[in-house]
PDB file of N, CA and C in Angstrom:
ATOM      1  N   UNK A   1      -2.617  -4.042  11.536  1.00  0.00           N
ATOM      2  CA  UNK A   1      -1.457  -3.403  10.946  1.00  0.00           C
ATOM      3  C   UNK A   1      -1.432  -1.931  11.380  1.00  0.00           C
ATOM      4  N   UNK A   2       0.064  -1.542  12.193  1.00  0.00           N
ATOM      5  CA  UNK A   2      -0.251   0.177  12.266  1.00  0.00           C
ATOM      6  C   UNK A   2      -0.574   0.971  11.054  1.00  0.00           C
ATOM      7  N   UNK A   3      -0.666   1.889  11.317  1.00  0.00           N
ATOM      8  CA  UNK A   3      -0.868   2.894  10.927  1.00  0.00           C
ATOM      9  C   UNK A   3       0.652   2.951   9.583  1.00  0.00           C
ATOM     10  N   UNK A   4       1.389   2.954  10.428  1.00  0.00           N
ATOM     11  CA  UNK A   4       2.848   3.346   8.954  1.00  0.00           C
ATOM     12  C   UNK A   4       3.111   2.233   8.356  1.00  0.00           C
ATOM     13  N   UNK A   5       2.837   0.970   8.645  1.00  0.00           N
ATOM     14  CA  UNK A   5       2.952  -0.358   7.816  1.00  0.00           C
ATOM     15  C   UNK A   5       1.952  -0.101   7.200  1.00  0.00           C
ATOM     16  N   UNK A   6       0.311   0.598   6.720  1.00  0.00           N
ATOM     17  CA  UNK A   6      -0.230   0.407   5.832  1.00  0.00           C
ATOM     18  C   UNK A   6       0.159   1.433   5.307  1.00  0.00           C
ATOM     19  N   UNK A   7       0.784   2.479   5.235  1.00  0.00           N
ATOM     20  CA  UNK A   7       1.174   3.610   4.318  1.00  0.00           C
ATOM     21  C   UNK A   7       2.260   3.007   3.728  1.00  0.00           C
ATOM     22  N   UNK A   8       3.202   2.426   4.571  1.00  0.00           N
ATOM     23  CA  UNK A   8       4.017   1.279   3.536  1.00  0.00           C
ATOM     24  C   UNK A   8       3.644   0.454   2.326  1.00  0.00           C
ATOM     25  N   UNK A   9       2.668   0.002   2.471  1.00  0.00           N
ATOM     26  CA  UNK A   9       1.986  -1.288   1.827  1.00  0.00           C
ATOM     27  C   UNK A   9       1.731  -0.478   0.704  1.00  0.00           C
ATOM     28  N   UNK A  10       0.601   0.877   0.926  1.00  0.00           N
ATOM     29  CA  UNK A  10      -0.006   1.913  -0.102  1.00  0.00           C
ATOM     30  C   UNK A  10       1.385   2.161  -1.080  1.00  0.00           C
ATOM     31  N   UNK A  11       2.674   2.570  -0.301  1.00  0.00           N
ATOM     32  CA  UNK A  11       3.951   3.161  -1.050  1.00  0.00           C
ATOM     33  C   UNK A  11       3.748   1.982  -2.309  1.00  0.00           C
ATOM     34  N   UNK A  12       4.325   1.209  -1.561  1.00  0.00           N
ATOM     35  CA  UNK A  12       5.155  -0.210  -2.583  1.00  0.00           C
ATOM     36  C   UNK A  12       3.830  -0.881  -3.800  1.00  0.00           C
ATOM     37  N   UNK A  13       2.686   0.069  -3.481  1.00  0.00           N
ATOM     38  CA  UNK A  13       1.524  -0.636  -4.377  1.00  0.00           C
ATOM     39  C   UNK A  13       1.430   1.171  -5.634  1.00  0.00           C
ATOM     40  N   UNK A  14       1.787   1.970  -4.627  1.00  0.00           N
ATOM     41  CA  UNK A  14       2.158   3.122  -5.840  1.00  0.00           C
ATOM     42  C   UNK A  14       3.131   3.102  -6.366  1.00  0.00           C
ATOM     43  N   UNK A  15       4.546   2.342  -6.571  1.00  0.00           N
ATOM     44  CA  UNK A  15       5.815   2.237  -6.878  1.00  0.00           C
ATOM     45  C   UNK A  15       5.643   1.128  -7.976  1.00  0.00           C
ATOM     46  N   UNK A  16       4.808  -0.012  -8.095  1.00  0.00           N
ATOM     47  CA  UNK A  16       4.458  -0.878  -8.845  1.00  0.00           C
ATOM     48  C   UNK A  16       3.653  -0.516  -9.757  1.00  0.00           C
ATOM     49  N   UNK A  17       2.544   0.830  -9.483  1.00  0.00           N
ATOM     50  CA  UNK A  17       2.151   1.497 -10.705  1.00  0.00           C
ATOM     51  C   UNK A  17       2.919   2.105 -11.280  1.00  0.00           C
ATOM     52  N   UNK A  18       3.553   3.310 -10.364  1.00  0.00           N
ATOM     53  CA  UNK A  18       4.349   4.062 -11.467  1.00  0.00           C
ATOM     54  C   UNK A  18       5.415   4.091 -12.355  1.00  0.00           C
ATOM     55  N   UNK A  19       6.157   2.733 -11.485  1.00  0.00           N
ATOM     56  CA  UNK A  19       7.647   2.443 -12.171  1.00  0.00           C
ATOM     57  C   UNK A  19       7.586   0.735 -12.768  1.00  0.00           C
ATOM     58  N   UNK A  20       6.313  -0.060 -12.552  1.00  0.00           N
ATOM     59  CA  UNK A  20       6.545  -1.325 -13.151  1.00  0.00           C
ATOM     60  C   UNK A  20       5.128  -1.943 -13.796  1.00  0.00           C
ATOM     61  N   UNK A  21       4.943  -0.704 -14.689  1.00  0.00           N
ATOM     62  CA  UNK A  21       3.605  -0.769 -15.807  1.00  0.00           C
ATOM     63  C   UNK A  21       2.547  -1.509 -14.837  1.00  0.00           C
ATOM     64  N   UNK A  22       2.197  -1.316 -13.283  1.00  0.00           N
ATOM     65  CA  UNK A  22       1.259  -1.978 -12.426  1.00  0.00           C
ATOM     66  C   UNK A  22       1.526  -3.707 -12.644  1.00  0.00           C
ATOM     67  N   UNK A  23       2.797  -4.553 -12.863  1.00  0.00           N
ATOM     68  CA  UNK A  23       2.217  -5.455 -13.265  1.00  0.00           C
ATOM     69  C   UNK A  23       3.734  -6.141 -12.379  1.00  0.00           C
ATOM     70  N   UNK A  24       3.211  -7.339 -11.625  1.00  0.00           N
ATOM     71  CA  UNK A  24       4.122  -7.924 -10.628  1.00  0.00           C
ATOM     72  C   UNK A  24       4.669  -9.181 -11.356  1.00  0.00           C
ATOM     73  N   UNK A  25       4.830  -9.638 -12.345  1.00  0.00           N
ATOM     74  CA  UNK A  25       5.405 -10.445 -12.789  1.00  0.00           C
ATOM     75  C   UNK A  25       6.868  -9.468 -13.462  1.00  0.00           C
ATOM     76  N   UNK A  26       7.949 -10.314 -12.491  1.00  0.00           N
ATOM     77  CA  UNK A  26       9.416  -9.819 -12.249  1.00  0.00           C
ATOM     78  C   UNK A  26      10.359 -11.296 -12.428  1.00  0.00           C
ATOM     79  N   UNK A  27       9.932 -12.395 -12.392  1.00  0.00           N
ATOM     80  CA  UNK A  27      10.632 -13.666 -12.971  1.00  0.00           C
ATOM     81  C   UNK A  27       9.335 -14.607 -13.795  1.00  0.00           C
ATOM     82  N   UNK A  28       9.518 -14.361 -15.018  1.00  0.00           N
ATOM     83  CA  UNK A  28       8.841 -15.146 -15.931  1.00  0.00           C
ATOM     84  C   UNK A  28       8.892 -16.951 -15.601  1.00  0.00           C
ATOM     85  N   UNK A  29       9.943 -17.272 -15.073  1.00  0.00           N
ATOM     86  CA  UNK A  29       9.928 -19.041 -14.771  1.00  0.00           C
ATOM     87  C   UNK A  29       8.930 -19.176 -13.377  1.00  0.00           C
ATOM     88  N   UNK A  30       8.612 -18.497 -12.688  1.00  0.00           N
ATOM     89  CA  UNK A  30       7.651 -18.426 -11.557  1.00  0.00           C
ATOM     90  C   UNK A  30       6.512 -18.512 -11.391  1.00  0.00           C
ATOM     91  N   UNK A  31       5.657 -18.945 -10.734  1.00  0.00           N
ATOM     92  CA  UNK A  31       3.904 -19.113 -11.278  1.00  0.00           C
ATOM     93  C   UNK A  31       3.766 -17.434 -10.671  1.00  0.00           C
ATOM     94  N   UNK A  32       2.179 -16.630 -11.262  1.00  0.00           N
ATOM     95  CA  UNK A  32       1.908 -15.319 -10.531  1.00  0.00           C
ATOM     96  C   UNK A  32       1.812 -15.392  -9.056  1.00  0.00           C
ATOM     97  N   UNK A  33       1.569 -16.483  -8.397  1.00  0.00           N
ATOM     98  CA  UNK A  33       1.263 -16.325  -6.896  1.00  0.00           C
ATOM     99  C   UNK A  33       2.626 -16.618  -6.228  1.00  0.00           C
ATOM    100  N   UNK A  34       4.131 -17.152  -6.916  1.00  0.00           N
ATOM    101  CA  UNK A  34       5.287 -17.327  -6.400  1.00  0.00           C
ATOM    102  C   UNK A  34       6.033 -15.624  -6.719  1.00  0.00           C
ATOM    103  N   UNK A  35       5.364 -14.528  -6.949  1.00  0.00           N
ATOM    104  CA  UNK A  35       6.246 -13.179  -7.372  1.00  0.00           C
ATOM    105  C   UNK A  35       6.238 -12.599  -6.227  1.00  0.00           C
ATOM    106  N   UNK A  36       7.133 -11.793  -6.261  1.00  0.00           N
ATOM    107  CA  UNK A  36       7.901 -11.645  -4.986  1.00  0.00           C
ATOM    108  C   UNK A  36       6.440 -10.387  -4.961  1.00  0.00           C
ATOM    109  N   UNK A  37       6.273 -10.457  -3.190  1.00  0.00           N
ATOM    110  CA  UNK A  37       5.205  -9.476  -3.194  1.00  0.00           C
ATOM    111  C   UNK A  37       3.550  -9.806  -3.502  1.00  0.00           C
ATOM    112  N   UNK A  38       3.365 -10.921  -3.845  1.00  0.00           N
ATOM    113  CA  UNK A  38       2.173 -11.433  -4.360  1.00  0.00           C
ATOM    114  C   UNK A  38       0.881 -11.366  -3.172  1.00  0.00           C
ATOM    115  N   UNK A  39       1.683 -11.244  -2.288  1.00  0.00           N
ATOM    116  CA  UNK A  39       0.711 -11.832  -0.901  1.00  0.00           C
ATOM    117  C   UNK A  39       0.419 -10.048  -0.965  1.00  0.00           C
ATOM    118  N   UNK A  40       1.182  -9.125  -0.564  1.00  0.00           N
ATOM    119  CA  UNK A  40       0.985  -8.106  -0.018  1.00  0.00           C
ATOM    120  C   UNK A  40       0.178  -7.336  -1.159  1.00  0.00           C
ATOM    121  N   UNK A  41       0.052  -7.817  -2.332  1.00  0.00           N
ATOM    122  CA  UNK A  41      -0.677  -6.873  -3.334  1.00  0.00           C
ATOM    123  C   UNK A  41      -2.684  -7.726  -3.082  1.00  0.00           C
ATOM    124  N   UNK A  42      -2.160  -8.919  -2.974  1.00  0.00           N
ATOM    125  CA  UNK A  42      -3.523 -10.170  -3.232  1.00  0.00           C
ATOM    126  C   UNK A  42      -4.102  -9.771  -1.627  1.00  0.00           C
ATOM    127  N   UNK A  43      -3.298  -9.684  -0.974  1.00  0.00           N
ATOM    128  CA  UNK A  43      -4.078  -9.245   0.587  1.00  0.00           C
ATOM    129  C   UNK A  43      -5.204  -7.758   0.602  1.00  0.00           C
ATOM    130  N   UNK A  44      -5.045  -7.568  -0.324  1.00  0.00           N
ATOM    131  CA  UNK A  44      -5.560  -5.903  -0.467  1.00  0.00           C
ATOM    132  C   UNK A  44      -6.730  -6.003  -1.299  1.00  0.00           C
ATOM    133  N   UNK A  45      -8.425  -6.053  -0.348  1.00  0.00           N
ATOM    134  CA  UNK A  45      -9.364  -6.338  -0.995  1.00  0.00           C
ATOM    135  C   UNK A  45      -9.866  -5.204  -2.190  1.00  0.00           C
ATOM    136  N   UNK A  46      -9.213  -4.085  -2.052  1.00  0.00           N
ATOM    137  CA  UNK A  46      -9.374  -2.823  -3.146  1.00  0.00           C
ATOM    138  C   UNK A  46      -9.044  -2.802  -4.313  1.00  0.00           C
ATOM    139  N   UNK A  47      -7.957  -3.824  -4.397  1.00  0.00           N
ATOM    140  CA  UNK A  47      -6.951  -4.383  -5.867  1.00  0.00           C
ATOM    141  C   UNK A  47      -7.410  -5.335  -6.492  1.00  0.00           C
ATOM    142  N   UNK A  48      -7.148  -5.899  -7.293  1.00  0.00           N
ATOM    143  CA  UNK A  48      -7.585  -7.057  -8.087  1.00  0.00           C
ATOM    144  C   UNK A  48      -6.133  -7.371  -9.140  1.00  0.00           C
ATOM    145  N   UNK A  49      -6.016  -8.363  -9.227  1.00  0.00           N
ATOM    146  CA  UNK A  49      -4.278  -9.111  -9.898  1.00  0.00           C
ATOM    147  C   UNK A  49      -5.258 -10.105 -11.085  1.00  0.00           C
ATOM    148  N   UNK A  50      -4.861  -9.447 -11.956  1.00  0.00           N
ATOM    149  CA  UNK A  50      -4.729 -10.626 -13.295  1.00  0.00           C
ATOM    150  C   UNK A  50      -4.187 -11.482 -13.602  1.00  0.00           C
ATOM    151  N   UNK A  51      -4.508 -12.367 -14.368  1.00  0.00           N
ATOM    152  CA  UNK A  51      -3.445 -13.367 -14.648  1.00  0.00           C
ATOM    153  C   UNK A  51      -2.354 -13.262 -15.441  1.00  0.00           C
ATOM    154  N   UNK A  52      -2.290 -12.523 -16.031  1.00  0.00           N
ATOM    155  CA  UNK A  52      -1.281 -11.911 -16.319  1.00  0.00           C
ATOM    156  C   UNK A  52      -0.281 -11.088 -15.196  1.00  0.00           C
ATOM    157  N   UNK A  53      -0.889 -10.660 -14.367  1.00  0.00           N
ATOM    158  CA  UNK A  53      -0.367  -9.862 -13.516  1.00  0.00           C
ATOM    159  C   UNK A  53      -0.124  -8.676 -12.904  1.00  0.00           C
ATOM    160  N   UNK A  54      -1.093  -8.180 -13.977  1.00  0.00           N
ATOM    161  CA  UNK A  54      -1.681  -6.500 -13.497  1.00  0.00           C
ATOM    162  C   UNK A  54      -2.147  -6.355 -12.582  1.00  0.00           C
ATOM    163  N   UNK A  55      -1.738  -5.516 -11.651  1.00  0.00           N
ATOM    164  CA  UNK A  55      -2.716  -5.125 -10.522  1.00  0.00           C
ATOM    165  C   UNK A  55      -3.157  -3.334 -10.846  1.00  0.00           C
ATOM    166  N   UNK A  56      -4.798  -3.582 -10.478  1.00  0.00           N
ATOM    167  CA  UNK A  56      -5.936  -2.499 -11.115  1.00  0.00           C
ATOM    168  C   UNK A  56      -6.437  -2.159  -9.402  1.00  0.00           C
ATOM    169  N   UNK A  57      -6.967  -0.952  -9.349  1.00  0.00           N
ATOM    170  CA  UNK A  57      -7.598  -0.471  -7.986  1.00  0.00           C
ATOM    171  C   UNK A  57      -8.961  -0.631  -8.974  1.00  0.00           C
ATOM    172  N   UNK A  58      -9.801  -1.650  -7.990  1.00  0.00           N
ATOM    173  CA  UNK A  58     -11.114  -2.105  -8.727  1.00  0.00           C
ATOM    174  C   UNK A  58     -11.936  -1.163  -7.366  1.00  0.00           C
ATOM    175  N   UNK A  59     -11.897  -0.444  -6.173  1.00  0.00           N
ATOM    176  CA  UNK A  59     -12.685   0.079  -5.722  1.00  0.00           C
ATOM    177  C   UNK A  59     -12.251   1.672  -5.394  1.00  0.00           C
ATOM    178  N   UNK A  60     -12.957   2.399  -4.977  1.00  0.00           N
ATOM    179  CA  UNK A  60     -12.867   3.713  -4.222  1.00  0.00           C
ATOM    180  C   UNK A  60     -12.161   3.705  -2.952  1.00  0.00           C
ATOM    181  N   UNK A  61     -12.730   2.589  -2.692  1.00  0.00           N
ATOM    182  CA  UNK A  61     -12.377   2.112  -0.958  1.00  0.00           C
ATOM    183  C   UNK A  61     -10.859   2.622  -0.882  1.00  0.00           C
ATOM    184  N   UNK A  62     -10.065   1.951  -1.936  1.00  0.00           N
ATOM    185  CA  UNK A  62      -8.758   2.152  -2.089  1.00  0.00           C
ATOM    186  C   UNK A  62      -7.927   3.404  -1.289  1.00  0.00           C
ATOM    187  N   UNK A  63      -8.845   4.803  -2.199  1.00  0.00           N
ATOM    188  CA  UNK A  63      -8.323   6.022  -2.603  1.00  0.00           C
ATOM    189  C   UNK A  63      -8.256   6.359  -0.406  1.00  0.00           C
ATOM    190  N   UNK A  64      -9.882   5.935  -0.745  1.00  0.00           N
ATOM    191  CA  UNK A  64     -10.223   6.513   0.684  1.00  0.00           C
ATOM    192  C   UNK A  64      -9.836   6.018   1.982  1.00  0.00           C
ATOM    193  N   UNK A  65      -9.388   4.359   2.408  1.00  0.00           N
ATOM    194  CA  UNK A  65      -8.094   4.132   2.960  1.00  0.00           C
ATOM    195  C   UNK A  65      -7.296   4.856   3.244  1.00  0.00           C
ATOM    196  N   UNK A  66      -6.769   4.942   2.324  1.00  0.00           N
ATOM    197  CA  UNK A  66      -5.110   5.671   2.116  1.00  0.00           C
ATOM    198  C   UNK A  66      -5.374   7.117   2.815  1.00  0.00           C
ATOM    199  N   UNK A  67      -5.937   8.039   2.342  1.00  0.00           N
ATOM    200  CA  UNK A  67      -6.308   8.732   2.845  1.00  0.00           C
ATOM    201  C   UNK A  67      -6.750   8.923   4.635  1.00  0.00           C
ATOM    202  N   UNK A  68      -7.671   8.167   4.794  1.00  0.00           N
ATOM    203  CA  UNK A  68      -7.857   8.027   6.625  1.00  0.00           C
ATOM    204  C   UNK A  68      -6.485   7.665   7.158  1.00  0.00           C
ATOM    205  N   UNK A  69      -5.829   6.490   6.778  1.00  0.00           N
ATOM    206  CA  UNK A  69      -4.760   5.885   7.118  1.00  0.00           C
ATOM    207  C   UNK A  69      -3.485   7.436   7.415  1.00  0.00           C
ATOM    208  N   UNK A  70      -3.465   8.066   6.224  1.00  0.00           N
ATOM    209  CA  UNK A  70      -2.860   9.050   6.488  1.00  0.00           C
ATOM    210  C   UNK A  70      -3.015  10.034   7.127  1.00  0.00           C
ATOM    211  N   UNK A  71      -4.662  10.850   7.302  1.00  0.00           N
ATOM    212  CA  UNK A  71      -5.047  11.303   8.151  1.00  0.00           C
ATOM    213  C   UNK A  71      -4.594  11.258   9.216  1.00  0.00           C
ATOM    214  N   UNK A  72      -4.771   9.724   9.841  1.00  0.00           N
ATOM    215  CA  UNK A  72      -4.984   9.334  11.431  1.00  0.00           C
ATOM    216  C   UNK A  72      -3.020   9.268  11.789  1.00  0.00           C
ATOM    217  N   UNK A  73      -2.190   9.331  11.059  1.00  0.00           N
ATOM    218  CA  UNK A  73      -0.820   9.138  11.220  1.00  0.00           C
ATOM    219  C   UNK A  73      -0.389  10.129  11.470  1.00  0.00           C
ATOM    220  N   UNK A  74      -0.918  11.233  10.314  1.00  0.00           N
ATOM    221  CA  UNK A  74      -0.313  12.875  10.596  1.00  0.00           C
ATOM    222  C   UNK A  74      -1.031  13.535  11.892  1.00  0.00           C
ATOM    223  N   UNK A  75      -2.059  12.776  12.420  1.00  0.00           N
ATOM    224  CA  UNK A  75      -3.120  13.362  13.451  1.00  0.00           C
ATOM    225  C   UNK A  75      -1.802  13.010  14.527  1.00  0.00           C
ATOM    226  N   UNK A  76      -1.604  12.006  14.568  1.00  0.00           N
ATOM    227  CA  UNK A  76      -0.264  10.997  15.821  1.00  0.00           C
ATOM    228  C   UNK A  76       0.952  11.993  16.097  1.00  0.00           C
ATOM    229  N   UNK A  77       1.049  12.208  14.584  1.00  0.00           N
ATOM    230  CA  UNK A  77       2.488  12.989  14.486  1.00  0.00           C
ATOM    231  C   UNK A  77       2.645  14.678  15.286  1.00  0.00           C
ATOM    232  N   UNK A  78       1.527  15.008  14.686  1.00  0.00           N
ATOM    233  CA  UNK A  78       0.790  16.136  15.366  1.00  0.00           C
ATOM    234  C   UNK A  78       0.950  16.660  16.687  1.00  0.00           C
ATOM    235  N   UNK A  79       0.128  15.270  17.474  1.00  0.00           N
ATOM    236  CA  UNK A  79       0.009  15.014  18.792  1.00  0.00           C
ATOM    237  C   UNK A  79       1.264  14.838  19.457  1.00  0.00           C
ATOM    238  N   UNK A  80       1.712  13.937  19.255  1.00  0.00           N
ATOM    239  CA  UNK A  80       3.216  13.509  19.723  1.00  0.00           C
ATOM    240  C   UNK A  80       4.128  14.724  19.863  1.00  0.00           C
ATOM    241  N   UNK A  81       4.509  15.369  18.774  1.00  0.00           N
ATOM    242  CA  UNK A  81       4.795  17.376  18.716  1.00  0.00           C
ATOM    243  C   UNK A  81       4.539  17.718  19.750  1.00  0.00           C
ATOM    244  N   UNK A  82       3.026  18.178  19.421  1.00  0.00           N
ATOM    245  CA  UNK A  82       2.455  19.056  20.964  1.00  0.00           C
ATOM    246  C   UNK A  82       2.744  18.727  22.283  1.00  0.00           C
ATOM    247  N   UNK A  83       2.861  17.239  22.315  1.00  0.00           N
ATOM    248  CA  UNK A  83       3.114  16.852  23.771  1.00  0.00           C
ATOM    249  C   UNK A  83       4.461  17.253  24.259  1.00  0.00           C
ATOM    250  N   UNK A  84       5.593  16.573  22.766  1.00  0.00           N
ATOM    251  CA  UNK A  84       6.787  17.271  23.230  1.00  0.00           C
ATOM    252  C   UNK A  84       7.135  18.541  23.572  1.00  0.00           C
ATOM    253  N   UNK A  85       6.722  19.324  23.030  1.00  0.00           N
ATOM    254  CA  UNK A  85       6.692  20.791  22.883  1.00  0.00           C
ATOM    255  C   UNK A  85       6.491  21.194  24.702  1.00  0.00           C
ATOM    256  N   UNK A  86       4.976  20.569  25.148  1.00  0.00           N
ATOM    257  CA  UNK A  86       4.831  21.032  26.271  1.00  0.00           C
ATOM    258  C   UNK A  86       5.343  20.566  27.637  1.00  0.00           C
ATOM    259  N   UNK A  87       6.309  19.523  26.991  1.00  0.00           N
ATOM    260  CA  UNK A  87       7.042  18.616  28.036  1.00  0.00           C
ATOM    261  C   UNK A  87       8.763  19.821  28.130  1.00  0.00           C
ATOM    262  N   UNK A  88       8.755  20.124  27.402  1.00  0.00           N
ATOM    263  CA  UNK A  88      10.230  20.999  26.991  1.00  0.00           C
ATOM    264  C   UNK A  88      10.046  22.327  27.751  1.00  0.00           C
TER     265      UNK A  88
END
């Protein structure tokens, strides 16, 4: 996965904390593994999904991901600049 599809993934897993009490059950007639999004939260060995449907950051790993991931993107962005810059 690049680099901005996992800062994606990170977004839509901070958007589910902050705006939907962390918890992915969004159609009650649905089993938890049919909610929309189930794969992309359950794919993420840092998280952990209840049965109920909470999703909890059960490691550090998490924080620190996100972090490199972003690192290494703004490092790209950076680069890409400079090059233009010296191409101009």
């Amino acid at each position: 996965m690049e680099n901005w599809d996992q800062i994606y993934a990170y977004r839509k897993h901070r958007n589910l904390i902050a705006h939907d009490n962390a918890n992915i059950y969004r159609k009650p007639n649905k089993k938890l593994e049919e909610q929309k999004d189930f794969e992309l939260y359950n794919s993420n060995e840092n998280l952990d999904i209840t049965e109920t449907g909470h999703v909890f950051i059960k490691e550090i790993n998490y924080i620190n991901n996100l972090y490199d991931i972003s690192t290494q993107f703004l490092s790209q962005i950076i680069e890409a600049t400079r090059e233009k810059i010296e191409v101009e």
